[in-house]
C-alpha atoms as a PDB file:
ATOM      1  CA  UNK A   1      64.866  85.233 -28.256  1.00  0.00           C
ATOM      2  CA  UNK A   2      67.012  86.708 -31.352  1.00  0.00           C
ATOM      3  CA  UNK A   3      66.217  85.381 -34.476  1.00  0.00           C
ATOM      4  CA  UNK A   4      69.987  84.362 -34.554  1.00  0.00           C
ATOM      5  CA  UNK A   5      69.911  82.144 -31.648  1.00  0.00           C
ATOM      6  CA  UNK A   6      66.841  80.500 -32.598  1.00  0.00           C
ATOM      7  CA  UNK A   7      68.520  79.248 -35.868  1.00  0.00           C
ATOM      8  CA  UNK A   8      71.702  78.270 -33.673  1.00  0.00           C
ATOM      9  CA  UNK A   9      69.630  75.954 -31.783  1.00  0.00           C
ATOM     10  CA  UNK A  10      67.743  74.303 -34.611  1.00  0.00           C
ATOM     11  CA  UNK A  11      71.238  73.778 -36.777  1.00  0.00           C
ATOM     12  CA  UNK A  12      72.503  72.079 -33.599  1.00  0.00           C
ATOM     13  CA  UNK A  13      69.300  69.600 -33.509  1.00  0.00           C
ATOM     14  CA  UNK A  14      69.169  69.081 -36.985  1.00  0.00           C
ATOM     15  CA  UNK A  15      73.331  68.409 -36.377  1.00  0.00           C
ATOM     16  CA  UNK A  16      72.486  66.373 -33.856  1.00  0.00           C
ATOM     17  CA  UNK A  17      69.823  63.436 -35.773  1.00  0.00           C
ATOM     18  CA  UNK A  18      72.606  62.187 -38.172  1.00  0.00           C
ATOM     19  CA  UNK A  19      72.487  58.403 -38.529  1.00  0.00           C
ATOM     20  CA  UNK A  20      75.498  58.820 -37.470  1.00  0.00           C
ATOM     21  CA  UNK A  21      74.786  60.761 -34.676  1.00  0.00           C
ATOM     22  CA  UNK A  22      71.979  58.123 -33.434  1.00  0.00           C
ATOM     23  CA  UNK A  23      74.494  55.634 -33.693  1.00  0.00           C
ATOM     24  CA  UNK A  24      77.630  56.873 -31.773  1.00  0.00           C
ATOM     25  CA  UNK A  25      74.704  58.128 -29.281  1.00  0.00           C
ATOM     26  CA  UNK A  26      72.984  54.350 -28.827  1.00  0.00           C
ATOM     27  CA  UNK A  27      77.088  52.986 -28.811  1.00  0.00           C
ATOM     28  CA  UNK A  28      77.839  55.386 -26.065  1.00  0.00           C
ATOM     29  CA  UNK A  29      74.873  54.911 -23.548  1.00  0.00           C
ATOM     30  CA  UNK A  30      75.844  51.119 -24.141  1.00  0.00           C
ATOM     31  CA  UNK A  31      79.173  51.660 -22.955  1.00  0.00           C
ATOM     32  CA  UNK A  32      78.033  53.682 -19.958  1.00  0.00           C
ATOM     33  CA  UNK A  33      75.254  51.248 -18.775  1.00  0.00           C
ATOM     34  CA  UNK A  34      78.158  48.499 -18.969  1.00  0.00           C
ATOM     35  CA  UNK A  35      80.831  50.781 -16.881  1.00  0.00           C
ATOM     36  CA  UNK A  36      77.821  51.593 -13.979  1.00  0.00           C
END
């Protein structure tokens, strides 16, 4: 693995553990769980 992709993937996971993130995340697997 290139040194570049490796430090694509960790900006994306750092990206992805906002607060924010979490909480869209949590709001969205609500909504699904109420649709199924």
């Amino acid at each position: 693995m290139s040194k570049a992709q490796d430090a694509k993937k960790t900006q994306k996971k750092a990206a992805m553990k906002t607060p924010k993130e979490k909480k869209a995340a949590k709001k969205e697997k609500k909504e699904t769980s109420k649709r199924q």
